[in-house]
C-alpha atoms as a PDB file:
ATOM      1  CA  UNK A   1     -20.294 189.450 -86.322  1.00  0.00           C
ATOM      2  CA  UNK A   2     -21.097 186.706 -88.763  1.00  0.00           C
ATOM      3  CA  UNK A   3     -17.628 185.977 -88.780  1.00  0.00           C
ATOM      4  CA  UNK A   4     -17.650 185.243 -85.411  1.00  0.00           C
ATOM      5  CA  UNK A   5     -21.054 183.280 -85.516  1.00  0.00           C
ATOM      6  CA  UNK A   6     -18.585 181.109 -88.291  1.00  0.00           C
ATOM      7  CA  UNK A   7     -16.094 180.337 -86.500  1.00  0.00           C
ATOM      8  CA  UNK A   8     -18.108 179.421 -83.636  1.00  0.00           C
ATOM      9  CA  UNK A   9     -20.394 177.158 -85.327  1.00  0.00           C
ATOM     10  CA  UNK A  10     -17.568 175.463 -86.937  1.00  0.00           C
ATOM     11  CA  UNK A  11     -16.367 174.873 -83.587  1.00  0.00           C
ATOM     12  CA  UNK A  12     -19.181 173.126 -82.201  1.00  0.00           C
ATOM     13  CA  UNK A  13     -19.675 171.074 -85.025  1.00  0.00           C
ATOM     14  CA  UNK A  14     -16.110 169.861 -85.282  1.00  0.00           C
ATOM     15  CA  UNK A  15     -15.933 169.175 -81.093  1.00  0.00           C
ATOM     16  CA  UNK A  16     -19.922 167.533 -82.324  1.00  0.00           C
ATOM     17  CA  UNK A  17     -17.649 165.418 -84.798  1.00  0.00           C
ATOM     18  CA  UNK A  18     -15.298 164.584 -81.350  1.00  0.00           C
ATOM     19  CA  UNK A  19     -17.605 163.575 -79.894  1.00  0.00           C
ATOM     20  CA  UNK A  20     -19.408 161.088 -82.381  1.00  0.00           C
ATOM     21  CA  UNK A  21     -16.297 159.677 -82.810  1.00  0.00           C
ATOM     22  CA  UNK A  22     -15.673 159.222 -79.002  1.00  0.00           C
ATOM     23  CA  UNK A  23     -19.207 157.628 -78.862  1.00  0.00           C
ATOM     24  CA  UNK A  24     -18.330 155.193 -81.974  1.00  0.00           C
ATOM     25  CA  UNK A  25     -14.964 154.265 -80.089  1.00  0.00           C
ATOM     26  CA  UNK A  26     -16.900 153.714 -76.963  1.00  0.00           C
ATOM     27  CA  UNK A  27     -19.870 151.608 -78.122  1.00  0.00           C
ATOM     28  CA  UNK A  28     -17.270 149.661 -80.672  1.00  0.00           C
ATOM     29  CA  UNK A  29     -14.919 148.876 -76.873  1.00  0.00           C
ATOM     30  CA  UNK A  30     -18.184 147.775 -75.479  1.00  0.00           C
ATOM     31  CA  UNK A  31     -19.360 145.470 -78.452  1.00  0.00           C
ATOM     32  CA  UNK A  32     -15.676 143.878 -78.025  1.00  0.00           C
ATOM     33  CA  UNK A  33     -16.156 143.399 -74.279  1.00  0.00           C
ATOM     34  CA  UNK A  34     -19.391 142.326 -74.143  1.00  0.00           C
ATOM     35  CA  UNK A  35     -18.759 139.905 -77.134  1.00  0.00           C
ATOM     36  CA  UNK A  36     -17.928 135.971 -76.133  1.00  0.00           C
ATOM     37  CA  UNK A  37     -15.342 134.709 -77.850  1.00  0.00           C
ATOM     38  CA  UNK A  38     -12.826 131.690 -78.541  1.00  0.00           C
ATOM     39  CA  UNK A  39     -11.914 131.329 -74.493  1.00  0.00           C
ATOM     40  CA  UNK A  40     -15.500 131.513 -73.639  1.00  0.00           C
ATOM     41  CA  UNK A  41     -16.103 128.521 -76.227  1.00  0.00           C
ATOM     42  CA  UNK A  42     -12.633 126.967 -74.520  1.00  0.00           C
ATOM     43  CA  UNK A  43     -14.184 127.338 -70.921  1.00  0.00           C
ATOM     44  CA  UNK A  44     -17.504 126.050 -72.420  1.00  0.00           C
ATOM     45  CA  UNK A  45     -16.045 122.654 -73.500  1.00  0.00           C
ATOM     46  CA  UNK A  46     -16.074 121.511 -69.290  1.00  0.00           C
ATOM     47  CA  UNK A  47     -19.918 122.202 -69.132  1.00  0.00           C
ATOM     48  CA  UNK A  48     -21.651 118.996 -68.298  1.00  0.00           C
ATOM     49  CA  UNK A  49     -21.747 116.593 -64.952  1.00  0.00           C
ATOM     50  CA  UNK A  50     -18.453 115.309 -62.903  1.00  0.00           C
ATOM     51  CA  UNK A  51     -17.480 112.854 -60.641  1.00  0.00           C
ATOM     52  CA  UNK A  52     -14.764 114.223 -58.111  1.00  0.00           C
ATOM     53  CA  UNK A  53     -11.991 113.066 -56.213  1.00  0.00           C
ATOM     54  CA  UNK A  54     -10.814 115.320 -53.501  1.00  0.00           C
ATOM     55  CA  UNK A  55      -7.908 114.710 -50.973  1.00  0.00           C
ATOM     56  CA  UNK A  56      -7.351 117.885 -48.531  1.00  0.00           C
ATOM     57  CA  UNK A  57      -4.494 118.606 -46.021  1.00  0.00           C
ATOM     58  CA  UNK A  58      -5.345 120.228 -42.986  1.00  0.00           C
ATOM     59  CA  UNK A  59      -1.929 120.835 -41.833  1.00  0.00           C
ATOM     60  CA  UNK A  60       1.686 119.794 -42.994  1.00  0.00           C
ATOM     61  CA  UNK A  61       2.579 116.049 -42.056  1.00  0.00           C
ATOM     62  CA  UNK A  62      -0.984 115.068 -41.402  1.00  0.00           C
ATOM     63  CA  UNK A  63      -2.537 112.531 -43.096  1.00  0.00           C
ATOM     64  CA  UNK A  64      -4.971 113.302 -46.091  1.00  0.00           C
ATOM     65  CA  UNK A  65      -8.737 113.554 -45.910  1.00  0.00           C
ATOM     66  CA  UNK A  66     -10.688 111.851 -48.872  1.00  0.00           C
ATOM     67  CA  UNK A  67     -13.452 112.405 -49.843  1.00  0.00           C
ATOM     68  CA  UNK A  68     -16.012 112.014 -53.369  1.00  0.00           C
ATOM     69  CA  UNK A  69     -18.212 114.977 -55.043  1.00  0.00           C
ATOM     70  CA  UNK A  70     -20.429 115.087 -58.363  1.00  0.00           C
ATOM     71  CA  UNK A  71     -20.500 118.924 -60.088  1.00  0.00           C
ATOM     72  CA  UNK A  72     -21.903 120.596 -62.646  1.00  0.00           C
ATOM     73  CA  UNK A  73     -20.436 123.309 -65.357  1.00  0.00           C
ATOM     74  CA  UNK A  74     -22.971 125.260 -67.403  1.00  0.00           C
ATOM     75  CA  UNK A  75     -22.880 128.378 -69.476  1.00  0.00           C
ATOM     76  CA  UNK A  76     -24.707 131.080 -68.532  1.00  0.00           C
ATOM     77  CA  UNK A  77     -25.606 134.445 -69.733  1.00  0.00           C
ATOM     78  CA  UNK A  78     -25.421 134.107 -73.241  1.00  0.00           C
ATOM     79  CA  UNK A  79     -21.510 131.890 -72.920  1.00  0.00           C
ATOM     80  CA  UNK A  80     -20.458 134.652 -71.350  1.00  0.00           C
ATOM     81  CA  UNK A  81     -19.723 132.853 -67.673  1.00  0.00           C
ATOM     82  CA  UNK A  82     -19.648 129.086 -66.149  1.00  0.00           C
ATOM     83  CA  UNK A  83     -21.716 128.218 -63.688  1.00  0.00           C
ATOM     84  CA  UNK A  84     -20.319 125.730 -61.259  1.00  0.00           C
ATOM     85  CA  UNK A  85     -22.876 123.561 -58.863  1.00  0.00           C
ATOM     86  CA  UNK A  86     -20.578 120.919 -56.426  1.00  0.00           C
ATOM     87  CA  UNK A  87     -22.541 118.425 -53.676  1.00  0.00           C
ATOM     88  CA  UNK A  88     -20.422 116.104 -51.305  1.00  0.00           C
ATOM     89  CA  UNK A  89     -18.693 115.777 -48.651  1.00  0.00           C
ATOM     90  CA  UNK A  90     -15.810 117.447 -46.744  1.00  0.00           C
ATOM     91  CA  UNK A  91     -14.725 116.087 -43.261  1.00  0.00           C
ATOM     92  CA  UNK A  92     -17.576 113.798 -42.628  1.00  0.00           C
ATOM     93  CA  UNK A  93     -20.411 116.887 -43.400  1.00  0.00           C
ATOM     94  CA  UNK A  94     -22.581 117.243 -46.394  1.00  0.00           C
ATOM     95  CA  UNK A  95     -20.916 119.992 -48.410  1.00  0.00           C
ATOM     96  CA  UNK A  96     -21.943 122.123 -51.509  1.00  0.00           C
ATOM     97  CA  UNK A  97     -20.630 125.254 -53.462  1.00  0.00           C
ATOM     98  CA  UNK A  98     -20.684 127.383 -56.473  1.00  0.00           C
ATOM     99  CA  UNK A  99     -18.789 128.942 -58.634  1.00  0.00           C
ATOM    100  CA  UNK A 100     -18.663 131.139 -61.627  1.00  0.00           C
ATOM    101  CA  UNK A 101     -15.917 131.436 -64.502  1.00  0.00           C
ATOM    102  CA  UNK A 102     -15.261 134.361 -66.644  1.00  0.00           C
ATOM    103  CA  UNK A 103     -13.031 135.343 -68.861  1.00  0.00           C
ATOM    104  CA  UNK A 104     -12.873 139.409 -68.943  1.00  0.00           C
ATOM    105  CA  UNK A 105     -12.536 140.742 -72.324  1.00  0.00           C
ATOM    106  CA  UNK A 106     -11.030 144.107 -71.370  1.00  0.00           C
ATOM    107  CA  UNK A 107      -8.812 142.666 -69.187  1.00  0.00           C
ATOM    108  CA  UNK A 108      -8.261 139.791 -70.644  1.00  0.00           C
ATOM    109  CA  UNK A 109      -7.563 137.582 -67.667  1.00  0.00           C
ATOM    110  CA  UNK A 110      -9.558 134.570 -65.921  1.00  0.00           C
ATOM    111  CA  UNK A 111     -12.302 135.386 -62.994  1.00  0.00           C
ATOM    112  CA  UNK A 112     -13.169 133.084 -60.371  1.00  0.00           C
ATOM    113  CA  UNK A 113     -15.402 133.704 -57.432  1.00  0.00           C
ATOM    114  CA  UNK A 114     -16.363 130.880 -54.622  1.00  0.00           C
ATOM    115  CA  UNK A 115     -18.684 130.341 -52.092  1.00  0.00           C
ATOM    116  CA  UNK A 116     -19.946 127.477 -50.293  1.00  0.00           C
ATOM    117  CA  UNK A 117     -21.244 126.341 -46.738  1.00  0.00           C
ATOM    118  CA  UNK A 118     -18.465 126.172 -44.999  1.00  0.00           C
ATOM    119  CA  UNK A 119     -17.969 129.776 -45.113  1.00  0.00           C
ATOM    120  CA  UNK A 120     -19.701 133.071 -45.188  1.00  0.00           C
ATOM    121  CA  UNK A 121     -17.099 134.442 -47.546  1.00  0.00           C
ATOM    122  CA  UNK A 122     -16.212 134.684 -51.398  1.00  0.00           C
ATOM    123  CA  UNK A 123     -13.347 133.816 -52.743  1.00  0.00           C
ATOM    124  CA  UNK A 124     -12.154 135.907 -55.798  1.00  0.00           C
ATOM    125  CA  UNK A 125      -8.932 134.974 -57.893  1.00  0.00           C
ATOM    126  CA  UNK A 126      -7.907 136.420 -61.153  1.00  0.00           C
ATOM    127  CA  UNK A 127      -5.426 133.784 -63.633  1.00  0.00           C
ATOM    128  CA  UNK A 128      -3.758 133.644 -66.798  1.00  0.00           C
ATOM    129  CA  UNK A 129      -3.512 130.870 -69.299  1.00  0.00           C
ATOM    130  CA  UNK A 130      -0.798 128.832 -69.980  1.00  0.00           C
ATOM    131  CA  UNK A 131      -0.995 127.309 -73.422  1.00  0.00           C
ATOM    132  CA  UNK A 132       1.630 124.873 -73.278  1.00  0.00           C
ATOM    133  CA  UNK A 133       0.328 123.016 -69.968  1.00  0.00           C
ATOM    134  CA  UNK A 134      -2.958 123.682 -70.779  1.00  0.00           C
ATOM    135  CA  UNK A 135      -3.721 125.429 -67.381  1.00  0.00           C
ATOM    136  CA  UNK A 136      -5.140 128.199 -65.745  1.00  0.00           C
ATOM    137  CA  UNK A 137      -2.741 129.760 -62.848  1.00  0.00           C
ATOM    138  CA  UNK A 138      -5.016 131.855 -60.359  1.00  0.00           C
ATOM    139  CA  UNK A 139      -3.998 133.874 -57.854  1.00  0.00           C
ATOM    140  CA  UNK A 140      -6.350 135.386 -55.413  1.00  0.00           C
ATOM    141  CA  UNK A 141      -7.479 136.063 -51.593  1.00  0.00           C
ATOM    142  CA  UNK A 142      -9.721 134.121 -49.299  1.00  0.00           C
ATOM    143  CA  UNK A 143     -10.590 134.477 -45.529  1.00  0.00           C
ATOM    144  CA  UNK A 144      -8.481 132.723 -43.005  1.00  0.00           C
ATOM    145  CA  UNK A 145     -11.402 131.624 -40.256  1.00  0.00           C
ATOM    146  CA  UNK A 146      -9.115 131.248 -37.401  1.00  0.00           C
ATOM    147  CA  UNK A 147      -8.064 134.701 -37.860  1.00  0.00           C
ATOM    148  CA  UNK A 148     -10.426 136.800 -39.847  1.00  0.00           C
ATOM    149  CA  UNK A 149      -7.900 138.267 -42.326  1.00  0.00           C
ATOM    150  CA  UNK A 150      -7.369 137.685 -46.255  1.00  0.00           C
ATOM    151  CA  UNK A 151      -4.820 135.075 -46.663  1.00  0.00           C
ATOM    152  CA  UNK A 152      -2.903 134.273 -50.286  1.00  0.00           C
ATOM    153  CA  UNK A 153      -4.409 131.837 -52.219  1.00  0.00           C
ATOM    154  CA  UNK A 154      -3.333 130.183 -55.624  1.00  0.00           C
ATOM    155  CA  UNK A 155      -5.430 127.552 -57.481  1.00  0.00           C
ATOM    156  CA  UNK A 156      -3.604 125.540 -60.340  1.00  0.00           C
ATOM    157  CA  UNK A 157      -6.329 124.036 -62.798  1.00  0.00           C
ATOM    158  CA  UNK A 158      -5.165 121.854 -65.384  1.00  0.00           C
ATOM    159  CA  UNK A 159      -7.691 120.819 -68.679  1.00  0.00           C
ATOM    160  CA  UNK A 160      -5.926 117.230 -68.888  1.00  0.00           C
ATOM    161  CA  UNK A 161      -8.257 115.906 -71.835  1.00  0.00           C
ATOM    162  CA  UNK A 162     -11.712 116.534 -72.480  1.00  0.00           C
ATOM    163  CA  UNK A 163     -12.490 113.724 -69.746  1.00  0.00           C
ATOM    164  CA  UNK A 164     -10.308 114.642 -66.968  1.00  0.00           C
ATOM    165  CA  UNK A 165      -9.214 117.909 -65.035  1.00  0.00           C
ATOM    166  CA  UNK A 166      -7.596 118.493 -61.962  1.00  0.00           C
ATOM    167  CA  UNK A 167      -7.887 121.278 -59.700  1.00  0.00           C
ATOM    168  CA  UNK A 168      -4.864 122.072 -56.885  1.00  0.00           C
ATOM    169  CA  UNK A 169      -5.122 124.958 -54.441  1.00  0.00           C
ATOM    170  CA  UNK A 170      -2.242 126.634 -51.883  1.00  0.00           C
ATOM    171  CA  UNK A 171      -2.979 128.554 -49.380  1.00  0.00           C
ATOM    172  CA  UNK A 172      -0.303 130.882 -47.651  1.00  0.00           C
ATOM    173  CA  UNK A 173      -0.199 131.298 -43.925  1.00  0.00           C
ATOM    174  CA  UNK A 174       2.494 132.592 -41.828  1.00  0.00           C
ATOM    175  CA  UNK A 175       4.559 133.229 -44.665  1.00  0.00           C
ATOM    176  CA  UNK A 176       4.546 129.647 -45.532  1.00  0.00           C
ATOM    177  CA  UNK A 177       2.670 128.353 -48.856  1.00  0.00           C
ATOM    178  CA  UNK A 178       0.892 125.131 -48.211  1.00  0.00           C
ATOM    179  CA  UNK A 179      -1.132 122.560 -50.992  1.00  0.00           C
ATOM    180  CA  UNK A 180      -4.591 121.883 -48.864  1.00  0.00           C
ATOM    181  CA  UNK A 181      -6.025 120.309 -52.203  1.00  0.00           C
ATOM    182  CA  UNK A 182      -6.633 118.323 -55.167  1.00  0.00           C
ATOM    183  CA  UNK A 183      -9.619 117.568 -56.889  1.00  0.00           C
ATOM    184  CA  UNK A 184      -9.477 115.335 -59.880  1.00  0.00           C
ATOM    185  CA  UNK A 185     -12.545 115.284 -62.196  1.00  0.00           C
ATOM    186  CA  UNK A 186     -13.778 112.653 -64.178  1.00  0.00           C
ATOM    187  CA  UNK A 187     -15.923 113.729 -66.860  1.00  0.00           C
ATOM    188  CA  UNK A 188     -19.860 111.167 -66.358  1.00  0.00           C
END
């Protein structure tokens, strides 16, 4: 019987010992995620004010719309996301949105979400980072108002210098992938 009672014992403490370990693993995953790190400091080089330029396309062959903005970028959460505050216009009506930026340790990819008040939607895109051209490629989905269905969306946003950035976006409908705009931002 004590042999038994051994061997058991022994058992629960090595699957104990599995378990610590699995519980170090975990809470050392966790530290990593939770952690900011050199692309939050990266991202955190935009925060401060903006002047922006914005030309939009409704359709192919018409004529751009232009209009002017002013955002804001700050950190938030510890560095861990950017907080993005736009005013201005867009055809002719007051307009404002927000954003947020992450960067997702675990996944390691770029997060974007969007909303604004010409909508009732959020747009979420994931991107990568391309070193050489200095530029984050998202892809993502967003609401198609005429229709009510998710439509392809892909934002290009390039870090230019430390005083200028420019922001394009394509939206895909009908199969066909369209630019509807560009924002150049000039650092205040």
């Amino acid at each position: 019987m004590k042999k038994i009672t051994l061997c058991v014992m022994a058992l629960l403490m090595l699957a104990m010992t599995s378990v610590k370990a699995q519980d170090d693993a975990m809470m050392k995953a966790w530290e990593a995620y939770m952690t900011p790190g050199d692309v939050h400091k990266m991202i955190a080089k935009s925060d401060g004010k903006w002047n922006a330029d914005v030309t939009m396309w409704m359709k192919p062959g018409d004529p751009p719309q232009k209009s002017k903005g002013v955002c804001e970028d700050m950190m938030i959460l510890g560095g861990r996301y950017q907080q993005t505050n736009f005013k201005g216009t867009m055809m002719g009506k007051p307009f404002e949105g927000m954003g947020l930026l992450g960067y997702d340790n675990a996944k390691k990819t770029f997060i974007s979400t969007w909303v604004d008040n010409m909508g009732t939607g959020i747009m979420v895109m994931e991107g990568t980072w391309d070193e050489a051209t200095k530029t984050i490629n998202f892809k993502g989905k967003g609401v198609d108002p005429a229709t009510g269905k998710d439509m392809d969306m892909r934002e290009v946003y390039k870090l230019v210098d430390d005083k200028t950035q420019i922001m394009e976006m394509y939206c895909t409908a009908e199969g066909k992938e369209m630019k509807t705009m560009e924002i150049k931002f000039t650092r205040q």
